[in-house]
Structures are given as structure tokens and as C-alpha cells.
PDB file of N, CA and C in Angstrom:
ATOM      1  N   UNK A   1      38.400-136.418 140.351  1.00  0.00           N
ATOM      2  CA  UNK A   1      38.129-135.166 139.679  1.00  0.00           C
ATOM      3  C   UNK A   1      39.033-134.069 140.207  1.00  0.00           C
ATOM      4  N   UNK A   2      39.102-133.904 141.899  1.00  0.00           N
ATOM      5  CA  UNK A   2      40.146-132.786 142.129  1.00  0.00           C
ATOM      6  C   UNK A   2      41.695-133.099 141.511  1.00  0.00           C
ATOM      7  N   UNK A   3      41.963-134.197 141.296  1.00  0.00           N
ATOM      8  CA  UNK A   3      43.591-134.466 140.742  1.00  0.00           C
ATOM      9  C   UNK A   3      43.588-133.524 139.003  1.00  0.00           C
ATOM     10  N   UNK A   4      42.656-134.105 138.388  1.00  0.00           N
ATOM     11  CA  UNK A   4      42.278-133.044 137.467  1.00  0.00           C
ATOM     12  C   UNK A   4      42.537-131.238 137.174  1.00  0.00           C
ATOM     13  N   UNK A   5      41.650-131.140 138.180  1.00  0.00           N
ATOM     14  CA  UNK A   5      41.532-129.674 138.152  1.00  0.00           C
ATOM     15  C   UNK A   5      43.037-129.382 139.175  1.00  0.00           C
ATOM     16  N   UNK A   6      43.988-130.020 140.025  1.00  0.00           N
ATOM     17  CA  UNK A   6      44.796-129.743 140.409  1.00  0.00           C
ATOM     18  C   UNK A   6      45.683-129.453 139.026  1.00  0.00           C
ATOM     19  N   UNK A   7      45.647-130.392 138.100  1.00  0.00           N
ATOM     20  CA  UNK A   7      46.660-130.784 137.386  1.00  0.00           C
ATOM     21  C   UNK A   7      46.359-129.252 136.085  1.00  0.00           C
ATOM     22  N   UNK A   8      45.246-129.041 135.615  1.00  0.00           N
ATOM     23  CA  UNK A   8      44.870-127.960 135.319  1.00  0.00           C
ATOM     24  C   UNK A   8      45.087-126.601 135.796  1.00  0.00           C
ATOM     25  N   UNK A   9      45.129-126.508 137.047  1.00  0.00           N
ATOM     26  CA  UNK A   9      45.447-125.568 137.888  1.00  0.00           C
ATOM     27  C   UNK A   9      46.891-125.103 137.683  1.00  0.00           C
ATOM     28  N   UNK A  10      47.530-126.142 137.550  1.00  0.00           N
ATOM     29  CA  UNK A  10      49.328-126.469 137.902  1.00  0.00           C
ATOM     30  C   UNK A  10      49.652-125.736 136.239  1.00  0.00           C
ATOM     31  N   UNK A  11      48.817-126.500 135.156  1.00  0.00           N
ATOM     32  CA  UNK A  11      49.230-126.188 133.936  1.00  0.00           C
ATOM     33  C   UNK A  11      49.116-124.515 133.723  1.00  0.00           C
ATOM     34  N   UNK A  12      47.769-123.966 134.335  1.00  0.00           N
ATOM     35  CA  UNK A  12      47.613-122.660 134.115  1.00  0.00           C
ATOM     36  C   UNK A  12      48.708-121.745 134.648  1.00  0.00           C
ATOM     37  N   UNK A  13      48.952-122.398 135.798  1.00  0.00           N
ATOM     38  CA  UNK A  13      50.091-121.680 136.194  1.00  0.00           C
ATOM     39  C   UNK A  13      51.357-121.558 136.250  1.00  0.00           C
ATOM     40  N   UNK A  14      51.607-122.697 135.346  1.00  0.00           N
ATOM     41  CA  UNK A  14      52.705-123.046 134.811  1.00  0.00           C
ATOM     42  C   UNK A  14      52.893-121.861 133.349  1.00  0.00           C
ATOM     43  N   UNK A  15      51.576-121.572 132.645  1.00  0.00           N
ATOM     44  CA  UNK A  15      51.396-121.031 131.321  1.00  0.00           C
ATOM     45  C   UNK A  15      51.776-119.432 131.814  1.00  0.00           C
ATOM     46  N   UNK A  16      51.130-119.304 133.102  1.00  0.00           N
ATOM     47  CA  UNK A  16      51.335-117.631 133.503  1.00  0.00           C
ATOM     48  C   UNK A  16      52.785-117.534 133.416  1.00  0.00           C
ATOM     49  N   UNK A  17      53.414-118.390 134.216  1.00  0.00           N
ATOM     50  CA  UNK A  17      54.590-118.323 134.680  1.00  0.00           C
ATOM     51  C   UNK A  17      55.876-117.868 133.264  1.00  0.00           C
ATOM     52  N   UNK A  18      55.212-118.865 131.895  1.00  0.00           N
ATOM     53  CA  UNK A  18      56.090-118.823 130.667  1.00  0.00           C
ATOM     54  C   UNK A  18      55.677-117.758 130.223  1.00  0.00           C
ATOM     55  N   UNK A  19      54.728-117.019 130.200  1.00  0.00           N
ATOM     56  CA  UNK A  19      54.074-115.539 129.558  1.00  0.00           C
ATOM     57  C   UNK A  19      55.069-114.556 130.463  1.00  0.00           C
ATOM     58  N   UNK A  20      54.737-114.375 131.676  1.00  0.00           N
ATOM     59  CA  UNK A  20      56.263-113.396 132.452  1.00  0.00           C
ATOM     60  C   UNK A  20      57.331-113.986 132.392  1.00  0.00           C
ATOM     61  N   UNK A  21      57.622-114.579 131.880  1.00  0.00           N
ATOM     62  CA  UNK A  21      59.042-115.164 131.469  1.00  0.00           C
ATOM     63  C   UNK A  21      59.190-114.322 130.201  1.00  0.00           C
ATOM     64  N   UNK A  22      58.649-114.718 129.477  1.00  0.00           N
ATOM     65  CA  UNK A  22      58.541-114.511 127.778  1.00  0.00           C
ATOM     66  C   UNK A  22      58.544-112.691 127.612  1.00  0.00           C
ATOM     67  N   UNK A  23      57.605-112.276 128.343  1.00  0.00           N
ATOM     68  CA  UNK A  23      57.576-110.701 128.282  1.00  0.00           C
ATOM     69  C   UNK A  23      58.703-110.041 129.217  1.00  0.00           C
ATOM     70  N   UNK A  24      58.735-110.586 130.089  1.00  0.00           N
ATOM     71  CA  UNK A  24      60.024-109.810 131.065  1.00  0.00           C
ATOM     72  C   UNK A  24      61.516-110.378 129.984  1.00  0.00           C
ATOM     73  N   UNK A  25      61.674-111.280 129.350  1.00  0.00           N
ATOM     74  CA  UNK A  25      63.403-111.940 128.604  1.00  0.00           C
ATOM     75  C   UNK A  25      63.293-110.596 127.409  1.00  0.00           C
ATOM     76  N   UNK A  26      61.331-110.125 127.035  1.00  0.00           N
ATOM     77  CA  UNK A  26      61.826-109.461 125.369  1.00  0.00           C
ATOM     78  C   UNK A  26      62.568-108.470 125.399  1.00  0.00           C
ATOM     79  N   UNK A  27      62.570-108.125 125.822  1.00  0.00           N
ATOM     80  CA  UNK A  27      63.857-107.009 126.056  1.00  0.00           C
ATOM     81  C   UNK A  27      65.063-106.829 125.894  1.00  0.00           C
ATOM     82  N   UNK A  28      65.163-107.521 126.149  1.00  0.00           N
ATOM     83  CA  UNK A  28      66.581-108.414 126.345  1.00  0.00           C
ATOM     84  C   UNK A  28      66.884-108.781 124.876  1.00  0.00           C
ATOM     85  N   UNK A  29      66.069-109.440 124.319  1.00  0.00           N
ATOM     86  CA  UNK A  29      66.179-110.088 122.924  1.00  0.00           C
ATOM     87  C   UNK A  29      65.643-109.262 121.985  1.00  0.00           C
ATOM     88  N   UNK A  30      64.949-108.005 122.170  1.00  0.00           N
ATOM     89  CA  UNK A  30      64.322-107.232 121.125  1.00  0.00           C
ATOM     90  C   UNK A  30      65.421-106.060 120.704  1.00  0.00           C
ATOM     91  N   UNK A  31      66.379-106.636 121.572  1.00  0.00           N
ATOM     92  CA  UNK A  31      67.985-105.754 120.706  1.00  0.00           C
ATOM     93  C   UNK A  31      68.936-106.341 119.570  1.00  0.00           C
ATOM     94  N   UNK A  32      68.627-107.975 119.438  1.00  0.00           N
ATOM     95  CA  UNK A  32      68.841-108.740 118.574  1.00  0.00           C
ATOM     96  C   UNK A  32      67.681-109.111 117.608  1.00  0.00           C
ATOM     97  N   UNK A  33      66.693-108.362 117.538  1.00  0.00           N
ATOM     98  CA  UNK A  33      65.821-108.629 116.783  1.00  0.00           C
ATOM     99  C   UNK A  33      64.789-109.953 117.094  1.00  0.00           C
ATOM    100  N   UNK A  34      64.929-110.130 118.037  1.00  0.00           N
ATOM    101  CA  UNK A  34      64.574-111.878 118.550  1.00  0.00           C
ATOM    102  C   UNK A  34      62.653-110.988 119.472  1.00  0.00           C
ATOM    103  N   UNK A  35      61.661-111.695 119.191  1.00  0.00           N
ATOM    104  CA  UNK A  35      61.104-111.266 120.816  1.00  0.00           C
ATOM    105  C   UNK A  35      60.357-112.633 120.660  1.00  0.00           C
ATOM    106  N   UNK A  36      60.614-112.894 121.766  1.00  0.00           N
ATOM    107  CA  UNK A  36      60.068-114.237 122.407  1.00  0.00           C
ATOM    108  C   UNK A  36      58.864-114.129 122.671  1.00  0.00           C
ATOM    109  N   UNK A  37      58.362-112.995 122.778  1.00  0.00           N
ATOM    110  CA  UNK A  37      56.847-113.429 123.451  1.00  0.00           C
ATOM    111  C   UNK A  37      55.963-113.346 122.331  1.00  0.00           C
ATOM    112  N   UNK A  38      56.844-113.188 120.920  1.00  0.00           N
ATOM    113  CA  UNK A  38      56.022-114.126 119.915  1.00  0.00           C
ATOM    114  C   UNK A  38      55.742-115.431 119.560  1.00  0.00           C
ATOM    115  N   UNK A  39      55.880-115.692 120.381  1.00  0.00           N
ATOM    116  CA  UNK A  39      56.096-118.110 120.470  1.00  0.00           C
ATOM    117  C   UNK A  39      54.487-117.853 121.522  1.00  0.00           C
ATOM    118  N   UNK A  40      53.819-116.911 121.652  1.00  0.00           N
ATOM    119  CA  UNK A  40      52.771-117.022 122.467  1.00  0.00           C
ATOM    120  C   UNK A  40      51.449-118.157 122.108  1.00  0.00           C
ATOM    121  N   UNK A  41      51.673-118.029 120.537  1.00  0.00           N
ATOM    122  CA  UNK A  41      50.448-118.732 120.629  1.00  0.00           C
ATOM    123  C   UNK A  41      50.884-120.187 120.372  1.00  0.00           C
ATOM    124  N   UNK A  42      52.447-120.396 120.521  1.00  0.00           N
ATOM    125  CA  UNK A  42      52.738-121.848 120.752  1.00  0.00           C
ATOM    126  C   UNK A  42      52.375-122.573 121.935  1.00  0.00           C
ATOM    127  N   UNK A  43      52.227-122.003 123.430  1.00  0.00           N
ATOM    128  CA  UNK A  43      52.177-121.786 124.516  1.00  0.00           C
ATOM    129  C   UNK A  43      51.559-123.402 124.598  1.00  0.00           C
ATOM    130  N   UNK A  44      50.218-123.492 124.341  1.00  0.00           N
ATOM    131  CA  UNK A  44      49.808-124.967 124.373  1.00  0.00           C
ATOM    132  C   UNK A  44      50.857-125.902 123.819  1.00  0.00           C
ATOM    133  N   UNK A  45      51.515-125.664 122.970  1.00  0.00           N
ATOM    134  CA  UNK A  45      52.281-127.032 122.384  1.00  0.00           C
ATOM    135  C   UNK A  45      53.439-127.056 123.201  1.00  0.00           C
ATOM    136  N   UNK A  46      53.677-125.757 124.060  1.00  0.00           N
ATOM    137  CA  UNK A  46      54.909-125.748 124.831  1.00  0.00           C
ATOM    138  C   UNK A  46      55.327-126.528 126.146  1.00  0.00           C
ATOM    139  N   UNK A  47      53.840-126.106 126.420  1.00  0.00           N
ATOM    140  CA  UNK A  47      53.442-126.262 127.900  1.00  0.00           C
ATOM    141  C   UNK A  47      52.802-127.784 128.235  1.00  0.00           C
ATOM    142  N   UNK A  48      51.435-127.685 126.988  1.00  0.00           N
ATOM    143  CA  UNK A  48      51.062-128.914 127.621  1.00  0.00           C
ATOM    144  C   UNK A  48      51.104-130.142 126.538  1.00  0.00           C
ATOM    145  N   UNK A  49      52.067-130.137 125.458  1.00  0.00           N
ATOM    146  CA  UNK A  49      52.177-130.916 124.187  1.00  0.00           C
ATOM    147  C   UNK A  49      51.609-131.060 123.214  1.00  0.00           C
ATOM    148  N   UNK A  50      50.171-130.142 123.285  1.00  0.00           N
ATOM    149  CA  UNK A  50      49.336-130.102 122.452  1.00  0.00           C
ATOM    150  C   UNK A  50      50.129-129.868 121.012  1.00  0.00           C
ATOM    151  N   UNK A  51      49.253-130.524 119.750  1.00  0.00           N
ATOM    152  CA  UNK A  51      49.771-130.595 118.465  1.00  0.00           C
ATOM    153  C   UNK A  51      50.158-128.963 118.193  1.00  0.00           C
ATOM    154  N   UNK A  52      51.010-128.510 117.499  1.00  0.00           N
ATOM    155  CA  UNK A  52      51.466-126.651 117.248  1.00  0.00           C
ATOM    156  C   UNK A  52      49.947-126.401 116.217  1.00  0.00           C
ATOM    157  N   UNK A  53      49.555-125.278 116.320  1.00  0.00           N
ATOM    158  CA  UNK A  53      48.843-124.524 115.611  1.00  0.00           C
ATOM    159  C   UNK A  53      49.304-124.276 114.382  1.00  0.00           C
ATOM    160  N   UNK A  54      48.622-123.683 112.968  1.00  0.00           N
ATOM    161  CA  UNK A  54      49.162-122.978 112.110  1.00  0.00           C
ATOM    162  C   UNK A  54      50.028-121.573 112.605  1.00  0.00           C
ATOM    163  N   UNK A  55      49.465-121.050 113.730  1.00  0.00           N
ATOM    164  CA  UNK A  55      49.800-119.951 113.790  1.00  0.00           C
ATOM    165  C   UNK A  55      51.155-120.164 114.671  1.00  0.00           C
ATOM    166  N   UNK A  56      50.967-121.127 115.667  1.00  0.00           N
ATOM    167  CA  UNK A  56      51.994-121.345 116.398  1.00  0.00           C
ATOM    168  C   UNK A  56      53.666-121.519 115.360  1.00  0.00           C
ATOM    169  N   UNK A  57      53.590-121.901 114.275  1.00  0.00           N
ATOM    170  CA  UNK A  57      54.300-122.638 113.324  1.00  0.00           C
ATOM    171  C   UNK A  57      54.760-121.729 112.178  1.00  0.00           C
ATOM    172  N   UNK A  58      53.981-120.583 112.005  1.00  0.00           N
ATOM    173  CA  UNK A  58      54.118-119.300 111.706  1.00  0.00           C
ATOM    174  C   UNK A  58      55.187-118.829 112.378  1.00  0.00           C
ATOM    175  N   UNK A  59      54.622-118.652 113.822  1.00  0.00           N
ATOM    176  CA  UNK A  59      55.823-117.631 114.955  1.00  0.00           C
ATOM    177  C   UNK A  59      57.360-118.487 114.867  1.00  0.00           C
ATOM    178  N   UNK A  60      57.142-119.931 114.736  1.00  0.00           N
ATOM    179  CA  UNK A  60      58.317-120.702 114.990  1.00  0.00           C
ATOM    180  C   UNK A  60      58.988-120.480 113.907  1.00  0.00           C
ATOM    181  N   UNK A  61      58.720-120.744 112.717  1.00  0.00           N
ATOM    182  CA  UNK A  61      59.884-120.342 111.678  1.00  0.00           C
ATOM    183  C   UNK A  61      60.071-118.534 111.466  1.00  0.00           C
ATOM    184  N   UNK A  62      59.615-118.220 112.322  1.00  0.00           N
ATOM    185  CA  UNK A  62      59.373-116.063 111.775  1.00  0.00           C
ATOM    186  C   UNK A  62      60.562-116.068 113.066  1.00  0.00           C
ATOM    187  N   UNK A  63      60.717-116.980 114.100  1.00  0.00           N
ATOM    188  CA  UNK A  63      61.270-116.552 115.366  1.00  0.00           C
ATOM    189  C   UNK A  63      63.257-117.564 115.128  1.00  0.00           C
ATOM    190  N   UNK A  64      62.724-118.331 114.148  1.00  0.00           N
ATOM    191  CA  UNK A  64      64.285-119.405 113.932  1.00  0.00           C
ATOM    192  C   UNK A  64      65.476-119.326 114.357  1.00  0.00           C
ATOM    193  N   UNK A  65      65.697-117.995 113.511  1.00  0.00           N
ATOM    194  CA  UNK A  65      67.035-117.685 113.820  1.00  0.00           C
ATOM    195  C   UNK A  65      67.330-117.132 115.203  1.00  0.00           C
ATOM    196  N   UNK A  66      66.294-117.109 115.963  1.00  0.00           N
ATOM    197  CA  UNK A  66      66.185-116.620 117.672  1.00  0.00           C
ATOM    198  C   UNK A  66      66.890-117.849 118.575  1.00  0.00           C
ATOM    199  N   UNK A  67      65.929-119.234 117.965  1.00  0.00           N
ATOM    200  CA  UNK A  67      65.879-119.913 119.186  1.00  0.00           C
ATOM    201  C   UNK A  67      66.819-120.674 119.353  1.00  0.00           C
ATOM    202  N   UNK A  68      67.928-120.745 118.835  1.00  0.00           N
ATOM    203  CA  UNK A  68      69.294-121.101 119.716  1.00  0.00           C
ATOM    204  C   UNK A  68      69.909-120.317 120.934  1.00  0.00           C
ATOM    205  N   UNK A  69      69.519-118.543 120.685  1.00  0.00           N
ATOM    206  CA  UNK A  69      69.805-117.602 121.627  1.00  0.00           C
ATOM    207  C   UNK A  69      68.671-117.813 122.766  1.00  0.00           C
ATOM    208  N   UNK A  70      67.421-117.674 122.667  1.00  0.00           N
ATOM    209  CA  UNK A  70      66.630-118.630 123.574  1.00  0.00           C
ATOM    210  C   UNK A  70      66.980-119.567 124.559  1.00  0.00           C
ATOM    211  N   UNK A  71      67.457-120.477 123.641  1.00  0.00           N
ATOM    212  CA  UNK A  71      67.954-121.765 124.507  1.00  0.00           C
ATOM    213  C   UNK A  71      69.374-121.451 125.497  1.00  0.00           C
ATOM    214  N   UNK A  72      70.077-120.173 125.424  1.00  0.00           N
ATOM    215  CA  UNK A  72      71.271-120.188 125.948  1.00  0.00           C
ATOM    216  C   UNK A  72      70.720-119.692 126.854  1.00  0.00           C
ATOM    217  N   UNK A  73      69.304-118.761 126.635  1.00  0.00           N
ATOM    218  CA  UNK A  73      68.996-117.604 128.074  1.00  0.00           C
ATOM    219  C   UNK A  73      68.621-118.821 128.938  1.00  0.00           C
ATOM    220  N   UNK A  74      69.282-118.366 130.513  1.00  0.00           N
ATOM    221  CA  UNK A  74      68.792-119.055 131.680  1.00  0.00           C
ATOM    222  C   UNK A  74      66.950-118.703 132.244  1.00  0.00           C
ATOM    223  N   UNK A  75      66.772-117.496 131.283  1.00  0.00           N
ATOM    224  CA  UNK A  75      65.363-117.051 131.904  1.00  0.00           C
ATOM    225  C   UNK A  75      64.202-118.290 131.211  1.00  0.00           C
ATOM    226  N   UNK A  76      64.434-118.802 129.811  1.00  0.00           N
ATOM    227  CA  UNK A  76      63.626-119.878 129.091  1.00  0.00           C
ATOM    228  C   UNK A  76      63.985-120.889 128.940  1.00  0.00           C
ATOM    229  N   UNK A  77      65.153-121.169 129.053  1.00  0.00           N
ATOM    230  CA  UNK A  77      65.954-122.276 128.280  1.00  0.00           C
ATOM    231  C   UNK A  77      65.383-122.869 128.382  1.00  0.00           C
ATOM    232  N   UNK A  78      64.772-123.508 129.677  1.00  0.00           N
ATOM    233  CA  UNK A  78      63.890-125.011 130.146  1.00  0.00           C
ATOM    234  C   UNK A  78      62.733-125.004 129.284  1.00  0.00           C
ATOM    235  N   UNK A  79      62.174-124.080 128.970  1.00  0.00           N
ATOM    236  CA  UNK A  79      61.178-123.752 127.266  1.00  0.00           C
ATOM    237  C   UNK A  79      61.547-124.436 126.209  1.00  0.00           C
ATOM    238  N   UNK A  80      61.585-123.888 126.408  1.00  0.00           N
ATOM    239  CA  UNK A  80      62.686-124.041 124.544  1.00  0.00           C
ATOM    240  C   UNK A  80      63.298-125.454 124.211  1.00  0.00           C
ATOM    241  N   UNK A  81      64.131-125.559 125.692  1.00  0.00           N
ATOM    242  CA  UNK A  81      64.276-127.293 124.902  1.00  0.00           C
ATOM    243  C   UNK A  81      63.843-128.317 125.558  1.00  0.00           C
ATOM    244  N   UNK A  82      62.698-127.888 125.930  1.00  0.00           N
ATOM    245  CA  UNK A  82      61.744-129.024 126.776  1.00  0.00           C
ATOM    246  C   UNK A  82      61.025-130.464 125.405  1.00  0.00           C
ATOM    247  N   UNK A  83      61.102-131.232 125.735  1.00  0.00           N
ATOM    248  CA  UNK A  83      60.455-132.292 124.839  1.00  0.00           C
ATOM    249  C   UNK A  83      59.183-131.729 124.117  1.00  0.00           C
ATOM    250  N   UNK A  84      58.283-131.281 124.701  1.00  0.00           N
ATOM    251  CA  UNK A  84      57.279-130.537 124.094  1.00  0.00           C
ATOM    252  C   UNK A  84      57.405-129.690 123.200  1.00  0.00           C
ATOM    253  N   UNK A  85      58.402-128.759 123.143  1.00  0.00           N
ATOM    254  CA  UNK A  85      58.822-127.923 122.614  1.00  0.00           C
ATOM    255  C   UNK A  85      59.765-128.193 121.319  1.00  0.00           C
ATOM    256  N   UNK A  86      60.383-129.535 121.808  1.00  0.00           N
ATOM    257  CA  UNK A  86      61.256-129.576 120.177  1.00  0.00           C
ATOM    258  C   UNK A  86      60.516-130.416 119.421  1.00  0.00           C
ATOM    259  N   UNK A  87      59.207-131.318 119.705  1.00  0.00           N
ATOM    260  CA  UNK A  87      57.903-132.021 119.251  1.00  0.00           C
ATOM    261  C   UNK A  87      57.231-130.730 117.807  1.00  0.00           C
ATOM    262  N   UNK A  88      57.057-129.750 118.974  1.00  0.00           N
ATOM    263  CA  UNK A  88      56.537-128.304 117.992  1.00  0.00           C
ATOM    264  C   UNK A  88      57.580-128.243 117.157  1.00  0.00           C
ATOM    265  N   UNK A  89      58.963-127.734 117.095  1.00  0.00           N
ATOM    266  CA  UNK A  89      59.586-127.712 116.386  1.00  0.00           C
ATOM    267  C   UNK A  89      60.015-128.550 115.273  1.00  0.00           C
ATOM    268  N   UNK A  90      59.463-129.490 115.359  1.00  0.00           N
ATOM    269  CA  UNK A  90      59.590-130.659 114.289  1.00  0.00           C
ATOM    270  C   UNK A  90      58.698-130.952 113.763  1.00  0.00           C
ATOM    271  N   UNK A  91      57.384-130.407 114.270  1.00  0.00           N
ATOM    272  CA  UNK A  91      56.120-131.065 113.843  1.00  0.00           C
ATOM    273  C   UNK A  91      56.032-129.543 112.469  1.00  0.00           C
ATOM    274  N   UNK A  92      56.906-128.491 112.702  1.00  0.00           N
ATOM    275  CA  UNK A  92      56.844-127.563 112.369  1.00  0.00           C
ATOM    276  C   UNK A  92      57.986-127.224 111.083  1.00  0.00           C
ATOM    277  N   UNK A  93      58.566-128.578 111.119  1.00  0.00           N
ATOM    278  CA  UNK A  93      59.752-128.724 110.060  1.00  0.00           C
ATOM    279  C   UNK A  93      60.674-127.387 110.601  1.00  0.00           C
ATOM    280  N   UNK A  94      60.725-126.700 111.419  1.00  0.00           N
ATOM    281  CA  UNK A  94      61.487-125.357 111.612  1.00  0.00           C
ATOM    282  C   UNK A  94      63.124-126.289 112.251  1.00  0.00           C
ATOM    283  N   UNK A  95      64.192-125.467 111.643  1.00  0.00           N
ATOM    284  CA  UNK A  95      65.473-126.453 112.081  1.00  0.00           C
ATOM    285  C   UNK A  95      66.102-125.433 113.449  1.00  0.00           C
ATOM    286  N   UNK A  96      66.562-125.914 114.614  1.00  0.00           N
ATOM    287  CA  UNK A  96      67.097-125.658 115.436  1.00  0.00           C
ATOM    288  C   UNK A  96      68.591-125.441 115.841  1.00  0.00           C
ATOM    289  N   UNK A  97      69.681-125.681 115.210  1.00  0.00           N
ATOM    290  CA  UNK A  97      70.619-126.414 114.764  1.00  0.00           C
ATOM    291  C   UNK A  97      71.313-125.516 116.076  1.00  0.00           C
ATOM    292  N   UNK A  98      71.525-125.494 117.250  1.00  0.00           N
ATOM    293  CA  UNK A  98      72.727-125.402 118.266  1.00  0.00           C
ATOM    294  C   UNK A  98      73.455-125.701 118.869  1.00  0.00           C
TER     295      UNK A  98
END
């Protein structure tokens, strides 16, 4: 049971970690029209593979033309093109093309 709640533990703080990621990069990207810390409610499909939400799938095609610039930032990249993450993106028909 503690390997569990370790592993839970690890995920939560793994999730904090992509939320100050995500809010500290918008800035950065809210001069290109891009803000990342709208992929928030992808966060489960990001993080822990869970299937994308409607809403998550919403943000992903509203955010498209972002996430090649995403993927170049060193602050997310490991986001963005993590296996989990291009799972969402496909499960989401949204095209990535970089």
C-alpha cells in the first residue's frame, strides 16, 4: 500500500511541478498568442496517461498551432512530447506536425 501512495505522491508532484512550469513559460508564449497553461485540464492525460477529456481535446486543438513552439521550449518540452502526451494528441485527432 505505501508503494502506492508513494507513487501517488510522486504523480501529484510531478502535476504541481507541470502547473509552475505551464504558468511561469505563459508569458513567454502569451506574446505569440500561445498560453500553455491552457493544456491544464489535459494534465491527467499528460502526466499520468489517463484517456484526454472532452475538454482536454478542446484546449488541444484551440492550443495547435502552439505546440510545436512548446516542444522547442526547454521549460516543457519533456511535456509535450512525452508518450502520454502525443497518446492525447492522437486520441484527439489534433496534428502536431514539427
Amino acid at each position: 500500500m505505501a508503494g502506492i501512495n508513494r507513487k501517488s505522491g510522486a504523480a501529484a508532484a510531478y502535476a504541481v511541478a507541470l502547473c509552475a512550469a505551464l504558468v511561469l513559460a505563459a508569458g513567454a508564449a502569451d506574446a505569440a498568442g500561445c498560453n500553455p497553461s491552457a493544456l491544464s485540464p489535459c494534465m491527467s492525460a499528460i502526466m499520468l496517461g489517463a484517456a484526454p477529456s472532452p475538454g482536454c481535446c478542446v484546449q488541444l486543438r484551440a492550443q495547435q498551432p502552439c505546440l510545436c513552439q512548446y516542444a522547442r521550449d526547454p521549460s516543457y518540452r519533456s511535456y509535450v512530447t512525452s508518450p502520454s502526451a502525443q497518446r492525447a494528441v492522437k486520441a484527439c485527432n489534433v496534428k502536431a506536425n514539427c
